[in-house]
PDB file of N, CA and C in Angstrom:
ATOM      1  N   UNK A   1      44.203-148.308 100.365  1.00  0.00           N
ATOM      2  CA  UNK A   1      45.549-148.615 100.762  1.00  0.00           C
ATOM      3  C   UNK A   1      45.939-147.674 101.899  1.00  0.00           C
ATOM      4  N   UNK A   2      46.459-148.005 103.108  1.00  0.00           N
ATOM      5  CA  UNK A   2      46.842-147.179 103.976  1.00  0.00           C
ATOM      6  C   UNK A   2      48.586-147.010 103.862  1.00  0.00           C
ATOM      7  N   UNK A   3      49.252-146.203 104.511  1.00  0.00           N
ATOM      8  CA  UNK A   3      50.196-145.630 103.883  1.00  0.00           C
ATOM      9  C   UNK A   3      51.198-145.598 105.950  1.00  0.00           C
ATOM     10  N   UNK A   4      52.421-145.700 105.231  1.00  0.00           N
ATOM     11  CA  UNK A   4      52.498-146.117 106.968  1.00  0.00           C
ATOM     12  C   UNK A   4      54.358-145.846 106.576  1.00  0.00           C
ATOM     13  N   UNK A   5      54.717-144.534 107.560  1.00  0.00           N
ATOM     14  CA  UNK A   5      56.027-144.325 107.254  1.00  0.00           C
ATOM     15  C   UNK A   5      57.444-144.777 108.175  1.00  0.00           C
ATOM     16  N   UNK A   6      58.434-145.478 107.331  1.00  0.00           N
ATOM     17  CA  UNK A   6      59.047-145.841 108.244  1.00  0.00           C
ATOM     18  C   UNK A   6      60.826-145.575 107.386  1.00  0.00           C
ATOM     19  N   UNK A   7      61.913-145.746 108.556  1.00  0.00           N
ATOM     20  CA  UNK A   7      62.895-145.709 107.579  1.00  0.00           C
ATOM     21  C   UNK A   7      64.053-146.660 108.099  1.00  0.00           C
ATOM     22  N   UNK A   8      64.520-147.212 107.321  1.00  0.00           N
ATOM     23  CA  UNK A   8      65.597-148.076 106.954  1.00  0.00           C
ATOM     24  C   UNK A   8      66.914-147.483 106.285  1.00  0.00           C
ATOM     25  N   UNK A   9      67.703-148.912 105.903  1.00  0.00           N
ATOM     26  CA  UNK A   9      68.611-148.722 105.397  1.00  0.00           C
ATOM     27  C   UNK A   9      69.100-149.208 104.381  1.00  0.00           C
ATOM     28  N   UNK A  10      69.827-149.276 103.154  1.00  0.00           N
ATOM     29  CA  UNK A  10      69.780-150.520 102.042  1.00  0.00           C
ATOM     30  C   UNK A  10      71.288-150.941 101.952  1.00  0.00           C
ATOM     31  N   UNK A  11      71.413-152.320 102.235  1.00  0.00           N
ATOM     32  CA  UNK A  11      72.910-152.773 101.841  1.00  0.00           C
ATOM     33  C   UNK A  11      73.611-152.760 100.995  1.00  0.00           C
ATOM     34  N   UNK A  12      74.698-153.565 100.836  1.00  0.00           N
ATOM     35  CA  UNK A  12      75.058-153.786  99.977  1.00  0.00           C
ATOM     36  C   UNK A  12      74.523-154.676  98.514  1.00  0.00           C
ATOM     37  N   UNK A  13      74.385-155.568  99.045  1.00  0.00           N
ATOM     38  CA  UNK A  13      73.306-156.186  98.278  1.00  0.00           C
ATOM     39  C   UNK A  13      71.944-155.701  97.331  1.00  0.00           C
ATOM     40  N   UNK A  14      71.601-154.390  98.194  1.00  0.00           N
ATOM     41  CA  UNK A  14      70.522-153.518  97.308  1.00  0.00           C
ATOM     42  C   UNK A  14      69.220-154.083  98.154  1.00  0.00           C
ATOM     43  N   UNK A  15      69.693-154.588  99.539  1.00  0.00           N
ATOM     44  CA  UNK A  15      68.063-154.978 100.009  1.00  0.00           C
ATOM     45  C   UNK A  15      67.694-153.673 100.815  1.00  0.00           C
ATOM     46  N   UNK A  16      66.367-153.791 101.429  1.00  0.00           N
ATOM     47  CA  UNK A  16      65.946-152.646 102.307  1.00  0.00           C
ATOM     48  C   UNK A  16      66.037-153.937 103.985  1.00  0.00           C
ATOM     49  N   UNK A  17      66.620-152.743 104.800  1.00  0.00           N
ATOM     50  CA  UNK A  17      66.187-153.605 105.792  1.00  0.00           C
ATOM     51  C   UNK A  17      65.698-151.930 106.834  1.00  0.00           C
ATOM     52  N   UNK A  18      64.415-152.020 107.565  1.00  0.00           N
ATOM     53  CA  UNK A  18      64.094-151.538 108.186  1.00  0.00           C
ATOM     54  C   UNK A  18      64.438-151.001 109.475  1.00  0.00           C
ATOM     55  N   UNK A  19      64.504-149.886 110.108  1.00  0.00           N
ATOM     56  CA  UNK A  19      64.910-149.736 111.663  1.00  0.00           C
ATOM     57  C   UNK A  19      64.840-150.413 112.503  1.00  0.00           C
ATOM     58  N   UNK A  20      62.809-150.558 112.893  1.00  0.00           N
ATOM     59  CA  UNK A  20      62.221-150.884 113.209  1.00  0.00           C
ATOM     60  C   UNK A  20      60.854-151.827 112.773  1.00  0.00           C
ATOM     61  N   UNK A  21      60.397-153.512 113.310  1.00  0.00           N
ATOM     62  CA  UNK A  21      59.417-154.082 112.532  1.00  0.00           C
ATOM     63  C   UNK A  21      58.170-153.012 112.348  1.00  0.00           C
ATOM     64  N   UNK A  22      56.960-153.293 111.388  1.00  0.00           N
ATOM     65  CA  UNK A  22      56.077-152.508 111.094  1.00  0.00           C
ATOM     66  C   UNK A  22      55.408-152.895 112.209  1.00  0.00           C
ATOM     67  N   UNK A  23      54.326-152.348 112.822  1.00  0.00           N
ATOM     68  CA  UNK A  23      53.492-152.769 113.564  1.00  0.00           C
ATOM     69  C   UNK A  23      51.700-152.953 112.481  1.00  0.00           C
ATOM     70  N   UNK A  24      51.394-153.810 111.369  1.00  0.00           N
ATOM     71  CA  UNK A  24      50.704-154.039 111.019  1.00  0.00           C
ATOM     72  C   UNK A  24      50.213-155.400 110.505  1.00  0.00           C
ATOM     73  N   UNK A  25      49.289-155.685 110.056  1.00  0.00           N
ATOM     74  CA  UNK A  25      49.284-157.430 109.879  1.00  0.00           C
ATOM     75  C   UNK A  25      50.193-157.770 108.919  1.00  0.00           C
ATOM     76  N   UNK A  26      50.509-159.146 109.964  1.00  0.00           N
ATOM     77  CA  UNK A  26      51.627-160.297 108.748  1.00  0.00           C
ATOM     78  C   UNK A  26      51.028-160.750 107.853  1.00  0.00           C
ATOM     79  N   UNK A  27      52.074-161.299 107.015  1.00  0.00           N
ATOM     80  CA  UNK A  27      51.949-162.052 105.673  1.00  0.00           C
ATOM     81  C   UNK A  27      51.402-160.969 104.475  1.00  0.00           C
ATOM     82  N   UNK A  28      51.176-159.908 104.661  1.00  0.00           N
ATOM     83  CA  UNK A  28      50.520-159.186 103.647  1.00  0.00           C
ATOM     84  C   UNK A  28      51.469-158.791 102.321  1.00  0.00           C
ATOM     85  N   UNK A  29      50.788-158.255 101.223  1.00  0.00           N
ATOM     86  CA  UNK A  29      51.818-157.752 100.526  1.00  0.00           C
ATOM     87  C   UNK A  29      52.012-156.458 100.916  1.00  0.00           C
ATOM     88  N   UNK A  30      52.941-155.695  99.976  1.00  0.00           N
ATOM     89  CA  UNK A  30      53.085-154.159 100.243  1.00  0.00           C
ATOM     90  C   UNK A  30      53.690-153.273  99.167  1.00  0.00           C
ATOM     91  N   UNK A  31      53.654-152.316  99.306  1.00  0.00           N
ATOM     92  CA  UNK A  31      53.974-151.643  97.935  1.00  0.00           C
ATOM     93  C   UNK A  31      55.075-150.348  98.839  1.00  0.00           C
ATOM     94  N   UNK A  32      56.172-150.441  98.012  1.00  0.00           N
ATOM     95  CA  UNK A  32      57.022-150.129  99.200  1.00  0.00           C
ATOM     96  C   UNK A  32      57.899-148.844  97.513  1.00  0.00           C
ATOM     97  N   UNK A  33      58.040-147.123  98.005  1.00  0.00           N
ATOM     98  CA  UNK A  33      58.475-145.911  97.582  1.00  0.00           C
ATOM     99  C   UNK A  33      59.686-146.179  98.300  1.00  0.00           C
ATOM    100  N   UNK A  34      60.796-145.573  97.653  1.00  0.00           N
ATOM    101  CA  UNK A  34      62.095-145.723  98.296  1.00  0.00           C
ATOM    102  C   UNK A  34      62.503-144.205  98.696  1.00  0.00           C
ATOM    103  N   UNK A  35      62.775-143.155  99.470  1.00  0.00           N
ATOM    104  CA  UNK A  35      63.040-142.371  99.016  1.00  0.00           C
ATOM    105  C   UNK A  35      64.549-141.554  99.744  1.00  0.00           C
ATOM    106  N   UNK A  36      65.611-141.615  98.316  1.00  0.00           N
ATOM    107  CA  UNK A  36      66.610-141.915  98.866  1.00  0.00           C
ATOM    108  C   UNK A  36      67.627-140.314  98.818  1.00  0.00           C
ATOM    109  N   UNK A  37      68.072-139.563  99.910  1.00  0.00           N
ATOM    110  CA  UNK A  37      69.140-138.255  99.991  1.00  0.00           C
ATOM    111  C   UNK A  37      69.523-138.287  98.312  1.00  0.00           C
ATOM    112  N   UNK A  38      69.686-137.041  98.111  1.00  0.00           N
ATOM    113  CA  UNK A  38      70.501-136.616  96.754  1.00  0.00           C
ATOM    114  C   UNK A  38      72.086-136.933  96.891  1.00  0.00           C
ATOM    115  N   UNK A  39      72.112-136.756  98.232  1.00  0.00           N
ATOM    116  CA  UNK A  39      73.881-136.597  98.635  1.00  0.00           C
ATOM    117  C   UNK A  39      73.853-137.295  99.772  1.00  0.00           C
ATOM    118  N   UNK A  40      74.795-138.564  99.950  1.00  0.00           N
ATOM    119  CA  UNK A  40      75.185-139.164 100.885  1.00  0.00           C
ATOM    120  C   UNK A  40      75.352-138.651 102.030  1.00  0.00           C
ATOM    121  N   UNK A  41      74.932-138.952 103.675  1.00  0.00           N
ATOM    122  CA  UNK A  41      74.711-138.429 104.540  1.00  0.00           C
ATOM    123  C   UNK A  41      76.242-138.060 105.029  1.00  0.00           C
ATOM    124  N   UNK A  42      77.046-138.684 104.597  1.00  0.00           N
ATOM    125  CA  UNK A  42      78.885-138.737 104.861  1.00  0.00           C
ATOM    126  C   UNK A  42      78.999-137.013 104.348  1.00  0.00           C
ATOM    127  N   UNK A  43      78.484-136.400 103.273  1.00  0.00           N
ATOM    128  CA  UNK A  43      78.447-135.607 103.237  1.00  0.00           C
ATOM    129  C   UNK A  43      78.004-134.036 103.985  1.00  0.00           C
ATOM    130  N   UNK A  44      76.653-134.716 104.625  1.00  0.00           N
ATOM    131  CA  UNK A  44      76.499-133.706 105.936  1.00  0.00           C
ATOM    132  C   UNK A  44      77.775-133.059 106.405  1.00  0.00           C
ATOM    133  N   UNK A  45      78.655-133.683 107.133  1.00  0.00           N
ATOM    134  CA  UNK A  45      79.681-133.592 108.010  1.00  0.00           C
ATOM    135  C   UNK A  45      80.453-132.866 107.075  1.00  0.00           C
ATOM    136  N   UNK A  46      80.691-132.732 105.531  1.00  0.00           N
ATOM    137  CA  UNK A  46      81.932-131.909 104.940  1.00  0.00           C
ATOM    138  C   UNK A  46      81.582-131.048 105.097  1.00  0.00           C
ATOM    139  N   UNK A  47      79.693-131.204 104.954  1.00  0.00           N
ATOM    140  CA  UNK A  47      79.577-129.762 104.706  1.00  0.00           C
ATOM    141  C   UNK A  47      79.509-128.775 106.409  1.00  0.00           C
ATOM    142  N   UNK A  48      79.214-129.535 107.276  1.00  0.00           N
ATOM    143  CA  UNK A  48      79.020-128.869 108.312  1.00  0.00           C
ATOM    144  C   UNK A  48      80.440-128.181 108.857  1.00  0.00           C
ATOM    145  N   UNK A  49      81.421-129.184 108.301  1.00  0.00           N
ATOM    146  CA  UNK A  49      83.057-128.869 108.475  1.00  0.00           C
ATOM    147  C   UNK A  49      83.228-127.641 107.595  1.00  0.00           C
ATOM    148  N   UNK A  50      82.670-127.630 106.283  1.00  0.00           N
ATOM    149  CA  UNK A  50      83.166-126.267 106.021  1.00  0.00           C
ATOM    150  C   UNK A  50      82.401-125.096 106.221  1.00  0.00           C
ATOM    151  N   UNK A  51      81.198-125.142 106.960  1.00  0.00           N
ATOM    152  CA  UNK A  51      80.888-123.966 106.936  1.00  0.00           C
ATOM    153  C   UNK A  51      81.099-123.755 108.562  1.00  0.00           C
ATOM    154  N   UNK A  52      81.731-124.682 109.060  1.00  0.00           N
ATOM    155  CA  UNK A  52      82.368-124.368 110.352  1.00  0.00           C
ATOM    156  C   UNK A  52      83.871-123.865 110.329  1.00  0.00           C
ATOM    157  N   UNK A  53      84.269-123.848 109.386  1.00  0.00           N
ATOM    158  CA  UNK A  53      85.799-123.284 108.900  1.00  0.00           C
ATOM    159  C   UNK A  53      85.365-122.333 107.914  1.00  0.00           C
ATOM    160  N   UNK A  54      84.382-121.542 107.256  1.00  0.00           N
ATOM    161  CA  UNK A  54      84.002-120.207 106.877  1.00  0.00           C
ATOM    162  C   UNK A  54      83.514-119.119 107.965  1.00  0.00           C
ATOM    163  N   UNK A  55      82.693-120.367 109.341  1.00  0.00           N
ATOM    164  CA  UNK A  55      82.997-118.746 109.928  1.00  0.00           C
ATOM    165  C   UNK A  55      84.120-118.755 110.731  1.00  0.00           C
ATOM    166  N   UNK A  56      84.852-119.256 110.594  1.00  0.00           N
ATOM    167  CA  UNK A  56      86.354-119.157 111.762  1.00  0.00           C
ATOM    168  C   UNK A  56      86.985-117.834 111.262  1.00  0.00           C
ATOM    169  N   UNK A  57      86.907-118.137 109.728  1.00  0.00           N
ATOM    170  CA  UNK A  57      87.499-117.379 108.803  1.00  0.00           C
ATOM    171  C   UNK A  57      87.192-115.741 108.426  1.00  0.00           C
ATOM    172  N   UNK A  58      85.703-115.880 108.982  1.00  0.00           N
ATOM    173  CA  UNK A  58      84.816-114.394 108.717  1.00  0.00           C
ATOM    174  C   UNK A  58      84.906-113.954 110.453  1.00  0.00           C
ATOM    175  N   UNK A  59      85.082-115.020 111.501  1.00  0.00           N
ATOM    176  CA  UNK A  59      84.988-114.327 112.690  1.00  0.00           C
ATOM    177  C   UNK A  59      86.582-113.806 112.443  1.00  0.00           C
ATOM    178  N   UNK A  60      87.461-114.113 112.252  1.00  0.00           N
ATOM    179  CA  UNK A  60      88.684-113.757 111.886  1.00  0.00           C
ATOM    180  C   UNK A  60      88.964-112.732 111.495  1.00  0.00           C
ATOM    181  N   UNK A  61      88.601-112.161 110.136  1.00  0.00           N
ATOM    182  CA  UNK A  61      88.701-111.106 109.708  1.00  0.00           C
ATOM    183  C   UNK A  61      87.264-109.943 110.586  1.00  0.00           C
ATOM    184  N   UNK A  62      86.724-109.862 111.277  1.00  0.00           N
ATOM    185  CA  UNK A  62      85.992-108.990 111.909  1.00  0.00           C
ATOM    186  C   UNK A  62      86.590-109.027 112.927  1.00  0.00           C
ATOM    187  N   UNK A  63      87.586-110.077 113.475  1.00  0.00           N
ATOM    188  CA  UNK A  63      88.248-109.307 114.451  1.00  0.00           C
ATOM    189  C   UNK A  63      89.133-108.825 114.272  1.00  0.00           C
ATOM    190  N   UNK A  64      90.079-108.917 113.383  1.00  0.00           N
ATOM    191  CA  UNK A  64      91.205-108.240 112.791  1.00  0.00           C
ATOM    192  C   UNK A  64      90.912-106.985 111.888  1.00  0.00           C
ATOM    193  N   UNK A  65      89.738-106.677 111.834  1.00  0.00           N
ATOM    194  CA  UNK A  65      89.558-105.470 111.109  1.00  0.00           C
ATOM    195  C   UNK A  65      89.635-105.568 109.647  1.00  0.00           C
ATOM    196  N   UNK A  66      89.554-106.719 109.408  1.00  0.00           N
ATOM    197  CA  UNK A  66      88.963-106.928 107.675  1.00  0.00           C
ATOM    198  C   UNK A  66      88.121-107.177 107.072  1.00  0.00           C
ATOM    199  N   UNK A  67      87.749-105.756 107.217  1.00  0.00           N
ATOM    200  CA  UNK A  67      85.888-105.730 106.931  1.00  0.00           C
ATOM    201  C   UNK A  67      85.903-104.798 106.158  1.00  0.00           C
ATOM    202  N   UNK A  68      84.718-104.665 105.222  1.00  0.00           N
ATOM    203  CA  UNK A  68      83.834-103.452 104.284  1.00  0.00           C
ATOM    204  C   UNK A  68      83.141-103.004 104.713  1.00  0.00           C
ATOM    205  N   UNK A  69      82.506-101.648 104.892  1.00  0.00           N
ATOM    206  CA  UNK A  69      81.204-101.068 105.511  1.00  0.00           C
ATOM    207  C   UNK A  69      79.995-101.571 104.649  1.00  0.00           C
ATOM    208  N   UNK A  70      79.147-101.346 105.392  1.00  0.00           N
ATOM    209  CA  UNK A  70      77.512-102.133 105.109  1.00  0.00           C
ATOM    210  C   UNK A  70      77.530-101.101 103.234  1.00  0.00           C
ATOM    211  N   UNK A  71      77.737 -99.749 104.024  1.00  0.00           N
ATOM    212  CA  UNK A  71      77.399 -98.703 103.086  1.00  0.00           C
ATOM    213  C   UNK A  71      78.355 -99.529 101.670  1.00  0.00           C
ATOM    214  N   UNK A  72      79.438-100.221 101.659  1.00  0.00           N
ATOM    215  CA  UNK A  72      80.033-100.272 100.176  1.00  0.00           C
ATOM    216  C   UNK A  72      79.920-101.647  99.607  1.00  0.00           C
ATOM    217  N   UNK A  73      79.030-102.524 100.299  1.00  0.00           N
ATOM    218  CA  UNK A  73      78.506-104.327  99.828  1.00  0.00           C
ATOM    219  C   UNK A  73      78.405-103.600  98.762  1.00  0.00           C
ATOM    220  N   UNK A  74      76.987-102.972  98.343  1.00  0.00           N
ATOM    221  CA  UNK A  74      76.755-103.038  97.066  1.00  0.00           C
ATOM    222  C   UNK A  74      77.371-101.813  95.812  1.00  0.00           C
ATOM    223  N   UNK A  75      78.174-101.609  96.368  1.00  0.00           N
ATOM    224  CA  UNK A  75      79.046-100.976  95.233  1.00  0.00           C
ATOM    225  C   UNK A  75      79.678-101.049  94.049  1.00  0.00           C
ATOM    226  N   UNK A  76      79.088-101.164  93.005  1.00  0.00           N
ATOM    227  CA  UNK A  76      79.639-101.948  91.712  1.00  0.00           C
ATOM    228  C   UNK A  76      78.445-103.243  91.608  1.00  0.00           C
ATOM    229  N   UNK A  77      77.873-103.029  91.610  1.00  0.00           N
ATOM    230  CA  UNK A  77      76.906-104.184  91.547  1.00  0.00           C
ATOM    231  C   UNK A  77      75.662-103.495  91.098  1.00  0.00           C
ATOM    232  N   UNK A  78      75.347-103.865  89.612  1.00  0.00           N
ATOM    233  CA  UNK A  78      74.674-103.443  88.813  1.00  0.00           C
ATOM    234  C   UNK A  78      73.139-103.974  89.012  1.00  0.00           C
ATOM    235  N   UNK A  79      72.011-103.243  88.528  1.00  0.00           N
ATOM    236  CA  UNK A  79      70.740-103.748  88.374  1.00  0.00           C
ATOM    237  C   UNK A  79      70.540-104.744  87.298  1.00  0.00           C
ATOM    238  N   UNK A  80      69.997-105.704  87.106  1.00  0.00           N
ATOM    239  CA  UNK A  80      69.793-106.044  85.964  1.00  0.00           C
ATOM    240  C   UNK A  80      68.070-105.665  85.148  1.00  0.00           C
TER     241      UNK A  80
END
């Protein structure tokens, strides 16, 4: 069996429809792995939004002088 990677999209309906046709012989059968994001790609973007509004927030306080020295991160922070 040769193995041949390609990617699509699935509707509503629950079909697959492809990007692009395969370039291999017609009429054949095929044995077709689905393999689908854990998290909706809509999600990318929240997340890129918030960690684009965490550093607004950390460039913020380093310019305003609300910072800890390197020396006291681990202060109170036990070994286990």
């Amino acid at each position: 069996m040769k193995a041949v990677k390609a990617t699509g999209s699935i509707n509503e309906q629950g079909q697959l429809s492809l990007d692009h046709p395969l370039t291999v012989s017609k009429n054949s059968r095929v044995e077709v792995i689905v393999l689908i994001p854990e998290e909706p790609e809509s999600n990318d973007e929240q997340t890129k939004e918030a960690i684009l509004e965490d550093f607004r927030q950390a460039w913020h306080e380093a310019m305003t002088g609300q910072t800890i020295p390197v020396s006291q991160i681990w202060d109170g922070v036990e070994d286990d």
